[in-house]
C-alpha atoms as a PDB file:
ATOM      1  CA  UNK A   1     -21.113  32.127  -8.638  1.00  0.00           C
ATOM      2  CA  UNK A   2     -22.879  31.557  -5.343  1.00  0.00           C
ATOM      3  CA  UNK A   3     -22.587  33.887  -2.571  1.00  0.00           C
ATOM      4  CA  UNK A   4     -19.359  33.742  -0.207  1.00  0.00           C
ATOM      5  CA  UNK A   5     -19.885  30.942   2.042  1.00  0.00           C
ATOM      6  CA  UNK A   6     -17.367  30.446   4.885  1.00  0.00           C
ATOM      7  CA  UNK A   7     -16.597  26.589   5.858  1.00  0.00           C
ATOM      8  CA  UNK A   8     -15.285  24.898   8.876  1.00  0.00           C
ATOM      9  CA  UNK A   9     -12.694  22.411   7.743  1.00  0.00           C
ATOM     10  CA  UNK A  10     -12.399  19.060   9.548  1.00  0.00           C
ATOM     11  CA  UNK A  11      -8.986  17.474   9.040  1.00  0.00           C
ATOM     12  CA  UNK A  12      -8.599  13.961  10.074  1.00  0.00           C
ATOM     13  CA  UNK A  13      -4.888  13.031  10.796  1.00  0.00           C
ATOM     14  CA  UNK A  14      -5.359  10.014  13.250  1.00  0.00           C
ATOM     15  CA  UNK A  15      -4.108   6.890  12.623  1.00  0.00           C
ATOM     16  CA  UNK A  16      -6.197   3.901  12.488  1.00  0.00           C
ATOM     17  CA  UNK A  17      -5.356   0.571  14.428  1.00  0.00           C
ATOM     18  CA  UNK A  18      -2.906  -2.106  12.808  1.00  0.00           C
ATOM     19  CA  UNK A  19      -0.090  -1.849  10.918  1.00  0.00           C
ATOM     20  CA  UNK A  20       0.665   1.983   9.357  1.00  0.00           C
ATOM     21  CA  UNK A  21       2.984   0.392   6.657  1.00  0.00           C
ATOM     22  CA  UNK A  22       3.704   4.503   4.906  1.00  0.00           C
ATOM     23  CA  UNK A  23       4.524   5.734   8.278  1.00  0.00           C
ATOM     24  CA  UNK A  24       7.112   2.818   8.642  1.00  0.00           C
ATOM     25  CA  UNK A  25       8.780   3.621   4.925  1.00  0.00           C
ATOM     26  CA  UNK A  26       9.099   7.406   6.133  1.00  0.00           C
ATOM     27  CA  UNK A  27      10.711   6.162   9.231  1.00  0.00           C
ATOM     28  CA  UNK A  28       8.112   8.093  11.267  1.00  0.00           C
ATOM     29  CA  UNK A  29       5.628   7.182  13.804  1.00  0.00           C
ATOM     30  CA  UNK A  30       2.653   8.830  12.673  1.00  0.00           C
ATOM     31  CA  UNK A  31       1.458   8.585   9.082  1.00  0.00           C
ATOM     32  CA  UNK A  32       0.351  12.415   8.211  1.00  0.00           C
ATOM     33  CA  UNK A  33       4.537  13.458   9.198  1.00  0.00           C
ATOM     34  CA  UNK A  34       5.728  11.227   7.260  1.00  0.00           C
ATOM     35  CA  UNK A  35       8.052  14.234   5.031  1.00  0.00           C
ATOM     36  CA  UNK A  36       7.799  14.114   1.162  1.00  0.00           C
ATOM     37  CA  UNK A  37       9.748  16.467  -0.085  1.00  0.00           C
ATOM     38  CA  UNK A  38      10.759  17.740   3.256  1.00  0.00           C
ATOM     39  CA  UNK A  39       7.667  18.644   4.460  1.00  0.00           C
ATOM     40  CA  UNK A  40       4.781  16.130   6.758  1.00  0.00           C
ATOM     41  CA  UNK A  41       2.308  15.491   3.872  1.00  0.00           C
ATOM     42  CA  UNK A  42      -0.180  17.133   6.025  1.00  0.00           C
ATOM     43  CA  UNK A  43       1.392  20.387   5.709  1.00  0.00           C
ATOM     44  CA  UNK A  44       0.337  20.196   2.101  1.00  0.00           C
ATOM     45  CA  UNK A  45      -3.654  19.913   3.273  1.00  0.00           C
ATOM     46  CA  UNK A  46      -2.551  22.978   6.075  1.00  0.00           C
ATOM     47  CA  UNK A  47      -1.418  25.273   3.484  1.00  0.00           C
ATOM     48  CA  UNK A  48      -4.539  24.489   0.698  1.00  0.00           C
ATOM     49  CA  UNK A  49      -6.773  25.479   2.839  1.00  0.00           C
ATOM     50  CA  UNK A  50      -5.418  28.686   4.171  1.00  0.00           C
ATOM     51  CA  UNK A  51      -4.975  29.464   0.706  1.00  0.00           C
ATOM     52  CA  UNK A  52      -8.748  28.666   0.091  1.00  0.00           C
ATOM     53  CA  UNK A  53     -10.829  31.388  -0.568  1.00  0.00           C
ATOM     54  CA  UNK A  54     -13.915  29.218   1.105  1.00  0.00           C
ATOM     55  CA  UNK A  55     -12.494  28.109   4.602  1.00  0.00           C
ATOM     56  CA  UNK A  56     -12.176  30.248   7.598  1.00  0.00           C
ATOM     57  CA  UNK A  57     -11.298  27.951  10.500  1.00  0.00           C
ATOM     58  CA  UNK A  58      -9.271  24.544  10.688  1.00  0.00           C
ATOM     59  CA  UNK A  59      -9.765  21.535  13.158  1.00  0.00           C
ATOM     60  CA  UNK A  60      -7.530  18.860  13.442  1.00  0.00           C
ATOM     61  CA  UNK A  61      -8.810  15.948  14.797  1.00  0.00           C
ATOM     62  CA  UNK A  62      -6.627  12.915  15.640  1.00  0.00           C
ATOM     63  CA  UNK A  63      -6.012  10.098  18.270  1.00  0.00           C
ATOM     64  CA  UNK A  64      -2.665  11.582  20.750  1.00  0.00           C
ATOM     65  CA  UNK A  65      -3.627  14.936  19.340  1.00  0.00           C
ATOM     66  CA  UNK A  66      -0.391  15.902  20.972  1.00  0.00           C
ATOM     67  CA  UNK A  67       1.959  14.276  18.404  1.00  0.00           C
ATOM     68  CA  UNK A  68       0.407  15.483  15.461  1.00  0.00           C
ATOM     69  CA  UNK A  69       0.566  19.034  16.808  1.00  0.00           C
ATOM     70  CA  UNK A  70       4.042  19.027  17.818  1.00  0.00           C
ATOM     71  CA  UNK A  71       5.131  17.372  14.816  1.00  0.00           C
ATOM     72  CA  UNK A  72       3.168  19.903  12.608  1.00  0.00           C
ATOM     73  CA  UNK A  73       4.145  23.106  14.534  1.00  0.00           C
ATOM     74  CA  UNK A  74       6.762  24.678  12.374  1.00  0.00           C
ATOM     75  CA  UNK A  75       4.352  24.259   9.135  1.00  0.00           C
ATOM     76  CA  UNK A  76       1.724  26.117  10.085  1.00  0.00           C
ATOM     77  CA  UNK A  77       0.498  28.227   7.525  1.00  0.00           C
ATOM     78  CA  UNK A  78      -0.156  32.174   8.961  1.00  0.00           C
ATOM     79  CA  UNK A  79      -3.232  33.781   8.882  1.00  0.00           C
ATOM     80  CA  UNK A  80      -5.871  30.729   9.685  1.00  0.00           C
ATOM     81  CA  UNK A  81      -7.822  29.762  12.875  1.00  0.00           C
ATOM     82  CA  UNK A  82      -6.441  25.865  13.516  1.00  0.00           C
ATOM     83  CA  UNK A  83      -7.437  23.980  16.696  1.00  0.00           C
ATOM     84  CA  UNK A  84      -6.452  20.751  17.617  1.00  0.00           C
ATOM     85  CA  UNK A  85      -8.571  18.316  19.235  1.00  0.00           C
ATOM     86  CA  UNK A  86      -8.512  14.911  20.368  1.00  0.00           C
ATOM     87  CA  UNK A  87     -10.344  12.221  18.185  1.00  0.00           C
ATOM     88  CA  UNK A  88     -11.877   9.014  18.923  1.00  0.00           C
ATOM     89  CA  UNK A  89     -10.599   5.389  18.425  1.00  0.00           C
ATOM     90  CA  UNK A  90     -11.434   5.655  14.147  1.00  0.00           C
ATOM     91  CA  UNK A  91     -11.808   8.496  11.800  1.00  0.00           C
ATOM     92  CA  UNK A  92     -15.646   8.251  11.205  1.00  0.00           C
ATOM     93  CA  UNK A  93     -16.266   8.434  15.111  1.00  0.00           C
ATOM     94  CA  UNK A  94     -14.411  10.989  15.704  1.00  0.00           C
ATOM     95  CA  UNK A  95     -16.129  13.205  13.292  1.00  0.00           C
ATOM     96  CA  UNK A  96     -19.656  11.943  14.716  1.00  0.00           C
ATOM     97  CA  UNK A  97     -18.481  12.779  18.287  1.00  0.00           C
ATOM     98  CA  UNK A  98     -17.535  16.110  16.688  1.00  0.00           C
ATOM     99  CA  UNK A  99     -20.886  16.630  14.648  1.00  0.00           C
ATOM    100  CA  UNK A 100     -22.853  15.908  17.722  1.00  0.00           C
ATOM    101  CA  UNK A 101     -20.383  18.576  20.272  1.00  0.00           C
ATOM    102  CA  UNK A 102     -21.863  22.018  20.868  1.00  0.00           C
ATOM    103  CA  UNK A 103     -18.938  23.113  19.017  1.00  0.00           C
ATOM    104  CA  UNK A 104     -20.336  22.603  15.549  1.00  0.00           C
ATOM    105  CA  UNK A 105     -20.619  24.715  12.809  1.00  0.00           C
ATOM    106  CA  UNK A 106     -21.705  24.042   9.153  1.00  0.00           C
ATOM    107  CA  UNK A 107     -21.251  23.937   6.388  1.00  0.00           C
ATOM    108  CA  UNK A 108     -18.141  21.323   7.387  1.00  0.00           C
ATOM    109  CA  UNK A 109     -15.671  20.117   5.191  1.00  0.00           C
ATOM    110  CA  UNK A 110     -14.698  16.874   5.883  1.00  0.00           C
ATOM    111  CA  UNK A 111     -10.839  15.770   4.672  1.00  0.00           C
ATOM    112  CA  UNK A 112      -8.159  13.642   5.486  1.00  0.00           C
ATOM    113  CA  UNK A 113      -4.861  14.813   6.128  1.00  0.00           C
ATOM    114  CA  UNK A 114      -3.351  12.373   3.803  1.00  0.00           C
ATOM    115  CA  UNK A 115      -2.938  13.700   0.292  1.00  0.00           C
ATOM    116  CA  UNK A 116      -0.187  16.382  -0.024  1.00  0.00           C
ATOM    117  CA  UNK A 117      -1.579  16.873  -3.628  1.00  0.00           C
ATOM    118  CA  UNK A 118      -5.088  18.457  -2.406  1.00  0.00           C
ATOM    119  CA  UNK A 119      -4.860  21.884  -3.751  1.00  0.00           C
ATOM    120  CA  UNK A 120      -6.694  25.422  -2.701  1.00  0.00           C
ATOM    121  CA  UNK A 121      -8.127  25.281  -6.627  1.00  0.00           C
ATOM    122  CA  UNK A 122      -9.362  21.677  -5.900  1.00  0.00           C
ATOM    123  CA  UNK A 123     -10.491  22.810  -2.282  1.00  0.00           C
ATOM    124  CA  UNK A 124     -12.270  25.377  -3.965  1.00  0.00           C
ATOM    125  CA  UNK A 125     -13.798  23.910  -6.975  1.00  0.00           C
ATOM    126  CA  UNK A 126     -15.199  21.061  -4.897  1.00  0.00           C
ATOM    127  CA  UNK A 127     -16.819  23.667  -2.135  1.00  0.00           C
ATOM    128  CA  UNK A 128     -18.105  25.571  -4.859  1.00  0.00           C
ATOM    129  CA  UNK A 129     -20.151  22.890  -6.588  1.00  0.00           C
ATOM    130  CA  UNK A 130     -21.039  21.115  -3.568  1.00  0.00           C
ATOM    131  CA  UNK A 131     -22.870  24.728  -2.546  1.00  0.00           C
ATOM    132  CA  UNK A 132     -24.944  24.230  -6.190  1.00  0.00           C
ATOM    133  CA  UNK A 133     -26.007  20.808  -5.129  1.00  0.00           C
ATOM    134  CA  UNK A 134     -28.746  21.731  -2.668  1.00  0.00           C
ATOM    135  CA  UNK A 135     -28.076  18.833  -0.844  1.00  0.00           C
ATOM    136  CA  UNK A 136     -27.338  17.948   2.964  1.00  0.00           C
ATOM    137  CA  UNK A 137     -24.072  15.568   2.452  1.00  0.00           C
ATOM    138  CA  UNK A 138     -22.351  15.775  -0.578  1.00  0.00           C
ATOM    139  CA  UNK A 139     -19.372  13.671  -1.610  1.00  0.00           C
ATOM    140  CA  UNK A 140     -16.265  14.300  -4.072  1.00  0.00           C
ATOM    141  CA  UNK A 141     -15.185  11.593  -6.473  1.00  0.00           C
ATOM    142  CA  UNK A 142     -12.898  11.331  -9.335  1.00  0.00           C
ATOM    143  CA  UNK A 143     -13.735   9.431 -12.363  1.00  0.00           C
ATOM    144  CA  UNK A 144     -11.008   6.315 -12.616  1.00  0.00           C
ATOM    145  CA  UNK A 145      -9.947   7.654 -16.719  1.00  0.00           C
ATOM    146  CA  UNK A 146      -8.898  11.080 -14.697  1.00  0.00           C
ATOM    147  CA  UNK A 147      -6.992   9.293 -12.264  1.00  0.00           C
ATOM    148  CA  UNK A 148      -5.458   6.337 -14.340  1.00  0.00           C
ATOM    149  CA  UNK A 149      -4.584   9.477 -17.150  1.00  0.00           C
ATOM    150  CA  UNK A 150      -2.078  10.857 -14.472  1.00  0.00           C
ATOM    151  CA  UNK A 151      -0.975   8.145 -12.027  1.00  0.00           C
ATOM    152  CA  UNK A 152      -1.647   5.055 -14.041  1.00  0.00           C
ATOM    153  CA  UNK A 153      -1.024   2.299 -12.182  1.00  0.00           C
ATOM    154  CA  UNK A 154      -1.473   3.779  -9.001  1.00  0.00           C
ATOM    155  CA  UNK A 155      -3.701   0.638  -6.980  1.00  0.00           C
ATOM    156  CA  UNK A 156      -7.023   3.052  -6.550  1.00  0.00           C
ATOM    157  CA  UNK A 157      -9.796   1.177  -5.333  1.00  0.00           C
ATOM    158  CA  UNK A 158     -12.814   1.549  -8.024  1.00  0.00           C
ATOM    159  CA  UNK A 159     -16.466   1.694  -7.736  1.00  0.00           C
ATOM    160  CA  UNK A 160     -18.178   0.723 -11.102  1.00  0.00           C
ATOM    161  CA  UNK A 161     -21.192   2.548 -12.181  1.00  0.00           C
ATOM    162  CA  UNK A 162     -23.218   1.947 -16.126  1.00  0.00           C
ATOM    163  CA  UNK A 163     -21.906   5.460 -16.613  1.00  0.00           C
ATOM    164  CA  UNK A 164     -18.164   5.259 -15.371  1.00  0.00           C
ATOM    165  CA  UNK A 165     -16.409   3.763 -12.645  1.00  0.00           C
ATOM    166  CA  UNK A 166     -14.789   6.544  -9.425  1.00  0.00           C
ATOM    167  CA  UNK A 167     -13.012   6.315  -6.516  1.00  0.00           C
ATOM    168  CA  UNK A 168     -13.397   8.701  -3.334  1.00  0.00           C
ATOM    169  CA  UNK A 169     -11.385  11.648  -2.594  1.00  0.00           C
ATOM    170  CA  UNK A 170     -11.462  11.704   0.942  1.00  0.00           C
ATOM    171  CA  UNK A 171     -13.790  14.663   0.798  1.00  0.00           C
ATOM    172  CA  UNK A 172     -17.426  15.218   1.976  1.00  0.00           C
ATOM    173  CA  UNK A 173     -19.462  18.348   2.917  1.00  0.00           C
ATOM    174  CA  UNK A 174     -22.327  18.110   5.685  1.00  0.00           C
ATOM    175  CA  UNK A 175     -24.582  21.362   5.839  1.00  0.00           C
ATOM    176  CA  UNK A 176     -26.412  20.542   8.558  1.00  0.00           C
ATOM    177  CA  UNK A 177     -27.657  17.998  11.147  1.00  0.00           C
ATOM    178  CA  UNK A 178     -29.476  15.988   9.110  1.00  0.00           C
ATOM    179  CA  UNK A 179     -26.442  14.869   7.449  1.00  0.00           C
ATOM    180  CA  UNK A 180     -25.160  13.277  10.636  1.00  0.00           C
ATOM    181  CA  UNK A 181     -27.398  10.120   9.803  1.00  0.00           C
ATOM    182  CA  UNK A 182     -24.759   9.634   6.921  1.00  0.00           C
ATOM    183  CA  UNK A 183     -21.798   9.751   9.361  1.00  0.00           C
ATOM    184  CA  UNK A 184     -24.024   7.167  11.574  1.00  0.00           C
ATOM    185  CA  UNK A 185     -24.103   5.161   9.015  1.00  0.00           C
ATOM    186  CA  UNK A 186     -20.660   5.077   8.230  1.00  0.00           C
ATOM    187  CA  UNK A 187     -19.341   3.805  11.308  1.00  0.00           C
ATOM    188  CA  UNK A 188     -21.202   0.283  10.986  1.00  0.00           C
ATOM    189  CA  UNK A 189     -19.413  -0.144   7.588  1.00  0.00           C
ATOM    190  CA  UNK A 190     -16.095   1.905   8.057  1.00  0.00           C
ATOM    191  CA  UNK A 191     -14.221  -1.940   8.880  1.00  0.00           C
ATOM    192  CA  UNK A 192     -15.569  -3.006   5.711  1.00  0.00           C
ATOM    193  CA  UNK A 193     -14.048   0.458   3.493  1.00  0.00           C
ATOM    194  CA  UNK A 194     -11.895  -1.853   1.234  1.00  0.00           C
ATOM    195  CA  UNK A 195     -14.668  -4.867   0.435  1.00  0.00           C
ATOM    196  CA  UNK A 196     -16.838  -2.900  -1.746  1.00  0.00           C
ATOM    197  CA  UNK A 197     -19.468  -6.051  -1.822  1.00  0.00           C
ATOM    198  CA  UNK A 198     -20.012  -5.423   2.072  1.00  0.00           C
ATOM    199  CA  UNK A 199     -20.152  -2.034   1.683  1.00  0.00           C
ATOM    200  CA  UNK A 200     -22.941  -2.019  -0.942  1.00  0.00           C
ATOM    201  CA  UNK A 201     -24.645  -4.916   0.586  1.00  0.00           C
ATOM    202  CA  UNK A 202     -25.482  -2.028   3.567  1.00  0.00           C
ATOM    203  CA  UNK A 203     -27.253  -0.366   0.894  1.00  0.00           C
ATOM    204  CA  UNK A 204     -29.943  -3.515   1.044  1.00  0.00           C
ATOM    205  CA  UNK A 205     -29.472  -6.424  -1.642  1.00  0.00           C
ATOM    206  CA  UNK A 206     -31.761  -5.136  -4.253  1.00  0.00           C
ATOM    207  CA  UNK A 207     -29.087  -2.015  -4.520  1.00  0.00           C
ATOM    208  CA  UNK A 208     -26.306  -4.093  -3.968  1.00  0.00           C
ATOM    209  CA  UNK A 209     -27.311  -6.664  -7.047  1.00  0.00           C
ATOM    210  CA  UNK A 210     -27.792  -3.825  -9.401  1.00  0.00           C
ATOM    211  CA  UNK A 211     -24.820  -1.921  -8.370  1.00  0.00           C
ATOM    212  CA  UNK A 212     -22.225  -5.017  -8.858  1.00  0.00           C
ATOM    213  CA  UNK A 213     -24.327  -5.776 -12.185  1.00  0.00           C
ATOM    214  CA  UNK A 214     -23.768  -2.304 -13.724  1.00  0.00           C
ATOM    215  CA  UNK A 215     -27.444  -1.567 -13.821  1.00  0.00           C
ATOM    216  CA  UNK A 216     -26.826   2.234 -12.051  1.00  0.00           C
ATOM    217  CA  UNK A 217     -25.279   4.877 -13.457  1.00  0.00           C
ATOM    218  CA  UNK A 218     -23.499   7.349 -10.732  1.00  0.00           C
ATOM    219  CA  UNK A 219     -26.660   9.349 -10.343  1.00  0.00           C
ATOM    220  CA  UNK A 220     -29.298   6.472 -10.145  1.00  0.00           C
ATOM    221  CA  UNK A 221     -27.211   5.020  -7.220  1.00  0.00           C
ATOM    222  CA  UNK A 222     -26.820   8.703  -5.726  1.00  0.00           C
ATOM    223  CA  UNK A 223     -30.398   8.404  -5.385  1.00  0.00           C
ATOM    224  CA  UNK A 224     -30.863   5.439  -3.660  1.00  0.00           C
ATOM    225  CA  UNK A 225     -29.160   5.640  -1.220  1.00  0.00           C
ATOM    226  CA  UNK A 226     -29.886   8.768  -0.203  1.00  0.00           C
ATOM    227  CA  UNK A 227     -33.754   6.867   0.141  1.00  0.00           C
ATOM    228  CA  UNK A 228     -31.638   4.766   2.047  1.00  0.00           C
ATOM    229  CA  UNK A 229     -30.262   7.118   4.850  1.00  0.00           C
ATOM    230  CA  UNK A 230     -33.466   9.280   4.420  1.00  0.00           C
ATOM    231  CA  UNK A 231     -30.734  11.604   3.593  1.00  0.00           C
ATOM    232  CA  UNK A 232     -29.955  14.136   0.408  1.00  0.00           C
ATOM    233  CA  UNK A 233     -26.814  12.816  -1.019  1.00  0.00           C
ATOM    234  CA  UNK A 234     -24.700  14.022  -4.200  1.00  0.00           C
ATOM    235  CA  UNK A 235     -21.443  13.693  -5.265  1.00  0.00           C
ATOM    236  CA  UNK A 236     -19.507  16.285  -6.975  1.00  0.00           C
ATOM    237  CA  UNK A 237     -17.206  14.921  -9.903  1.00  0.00           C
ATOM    238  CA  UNK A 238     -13.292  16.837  -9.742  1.00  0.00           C
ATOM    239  CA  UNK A 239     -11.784  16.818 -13.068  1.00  0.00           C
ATOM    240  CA  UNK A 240      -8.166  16.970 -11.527  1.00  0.00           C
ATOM    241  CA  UNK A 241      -7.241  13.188 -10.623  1.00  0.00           C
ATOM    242  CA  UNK A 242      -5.225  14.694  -7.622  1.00  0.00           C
ATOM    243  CA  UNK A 243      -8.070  14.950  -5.780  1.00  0.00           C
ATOM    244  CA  UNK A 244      -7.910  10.928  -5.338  1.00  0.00           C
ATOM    245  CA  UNK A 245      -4.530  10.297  -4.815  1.00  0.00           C
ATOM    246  CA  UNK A 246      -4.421  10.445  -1.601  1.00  0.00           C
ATOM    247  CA  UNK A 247      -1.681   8.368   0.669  1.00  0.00           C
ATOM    248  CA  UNK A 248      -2.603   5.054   1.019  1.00  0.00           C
ATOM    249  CA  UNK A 249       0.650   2.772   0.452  1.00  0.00           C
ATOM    250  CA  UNK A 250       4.772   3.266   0.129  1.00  0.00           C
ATOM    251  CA  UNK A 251       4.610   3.396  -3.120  1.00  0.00           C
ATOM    252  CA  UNK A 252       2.589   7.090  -3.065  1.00  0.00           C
ATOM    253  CA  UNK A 253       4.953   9.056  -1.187  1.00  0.00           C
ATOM    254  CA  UNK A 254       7.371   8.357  -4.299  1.00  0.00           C
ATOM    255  CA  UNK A 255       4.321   9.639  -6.789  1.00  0.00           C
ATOM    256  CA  UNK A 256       3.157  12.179  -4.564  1.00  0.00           C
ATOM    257  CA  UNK A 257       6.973  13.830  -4.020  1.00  0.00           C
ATOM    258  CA  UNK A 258       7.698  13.173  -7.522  1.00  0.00           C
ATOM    259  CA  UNK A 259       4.364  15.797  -8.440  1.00  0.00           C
ATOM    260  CA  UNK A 260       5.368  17.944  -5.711  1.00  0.00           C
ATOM    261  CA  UNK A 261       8.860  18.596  -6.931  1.00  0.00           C
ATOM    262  CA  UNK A 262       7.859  18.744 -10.584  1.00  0.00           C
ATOM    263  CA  UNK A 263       5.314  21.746  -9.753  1.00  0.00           C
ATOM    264  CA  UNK A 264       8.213  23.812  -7.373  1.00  0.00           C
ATOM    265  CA  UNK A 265      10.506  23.462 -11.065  1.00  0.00           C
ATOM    266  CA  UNK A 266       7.740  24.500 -13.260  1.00  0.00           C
ATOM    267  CA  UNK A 267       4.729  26.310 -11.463  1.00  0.00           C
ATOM    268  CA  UNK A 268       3.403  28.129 -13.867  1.00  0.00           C
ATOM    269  CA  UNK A 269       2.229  24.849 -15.109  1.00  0.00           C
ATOM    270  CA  UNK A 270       0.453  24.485 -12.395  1.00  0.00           C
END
């Protein structure tokens, strides 16, 4: 075990431009209150972190800050510093404008508010490993046989690697300035998050080619791009498939109250 670290959690709960086609099937106006299982999925995120043993303060950042804070003030959990602040006009900007405020303080988690299955054991597991990585941006994935195991069927977007294939988890730790290049980065592609060929293709062709041709295992491509951003980047594997099922269609809320309710009748499974 490494020593106790305390992290800064950044929460993003803003909703990006366009249609917000979940928040429309809850019958809500902002995505992260739309209620599954009679609670705004964000108040699942709230209440794994104050149960983390890693994370000592909360911010929440999101566009009309306002809403999201009114609409979250009877969940939140006792016993944790939260702050909400305003975001920019997309998720990756706002945490740039963030990284680069006098306010900062790292090690910084980096979530999103939209998977009410994130748990203070998966909070914890991934903090905990990310500390052994000695890098200075680390990312969490999930490999696609945990995630198809328990949600099969579940319309994942998959990046495929010689070794296996993963998809994110929504969750990234920066421990220190030099990881802001990685966020810098991110905003030139963030339009392109759902074209993986665009998104690799930032990565230089060379990359890109052996990437879509199976030619780099997880690691191998770990390592180029972290030549790439003149950045140290790892990811961190979670076992639990939760970790990637995070909010993205209608369908979810269904899967993700349907885990939710089947933990409250049996949590010593859990």
């Amino acid at each position: 075990m490494t020593d106790k670290i305390s992290f800064t959690a950044l929460v993003l709960a803003g909703d990006r431009q366009g249609e917000n086609l979940v928040a429309d099937e809850a019958g809500v106006q902002r995505k992260v209150l739309s209620l599954i299982s009679g609670r705004p999925m964000a108040a699942y995120c709230l209440q794994a972190l104050a149960s983390s043993e890693k994370i000592s303060r909360v911010i929440i950042l999101s566009n009309q800050s306002s809403d999201i804070e009114e609409g979250l003030a009877d969940y939140l959990p006792e016993g944790l510093e939260i702050q909400f602040m305003e975001g920019e006009s997309s998720p990756v900007r706002s945490v740039l404008a963030y990284v680069k405020s006098k306010d900062i303080q790292f090690p910084l988690l980096i979530m999103t508010a939209d998977n009410p299955l994130i748990t203070a054991r998966i909070t914890d597991e991934f903090l905990e490993a990310a500390l052994g990585e000695q890098a200075e941006f680390v990312v969490g994935l999930a490999s696609e046989t945990s995630v198809e195991k328990r949600f099969p069927g579940a319309g994942r977007t998959y990046y495929h690697f010689s070794d296996e294939n993963y998809t994110g988890c929504n969750l990234y730790v920066m421990f220190g300035a030099g990881a802001t290049r990685t966020i810098e980065f991110w905003t030139k592609v963030e339009n392109k998050r759902k074209k993986m060929i665009k998104i690799l293709w930032a990565f230089g062709p060379l990359n890109a080619l052996a990437v879509l041709l199976g030619r780099y295992s997880l690691d191998r491509a770990f390592v180029r791009a972290s030549k790439v951003l003149k950045t140290r980047i790892r990811p961190v594997i979670l076992e639990d498939g939760s970790a990637a099922m995070d909010v993205d269609r209608p369908m979810h809320l269904k899967i993700a109250s349907d885990v939710i309710d089947l933990a409250r009748e049996n949590p010593k499974d859990q």
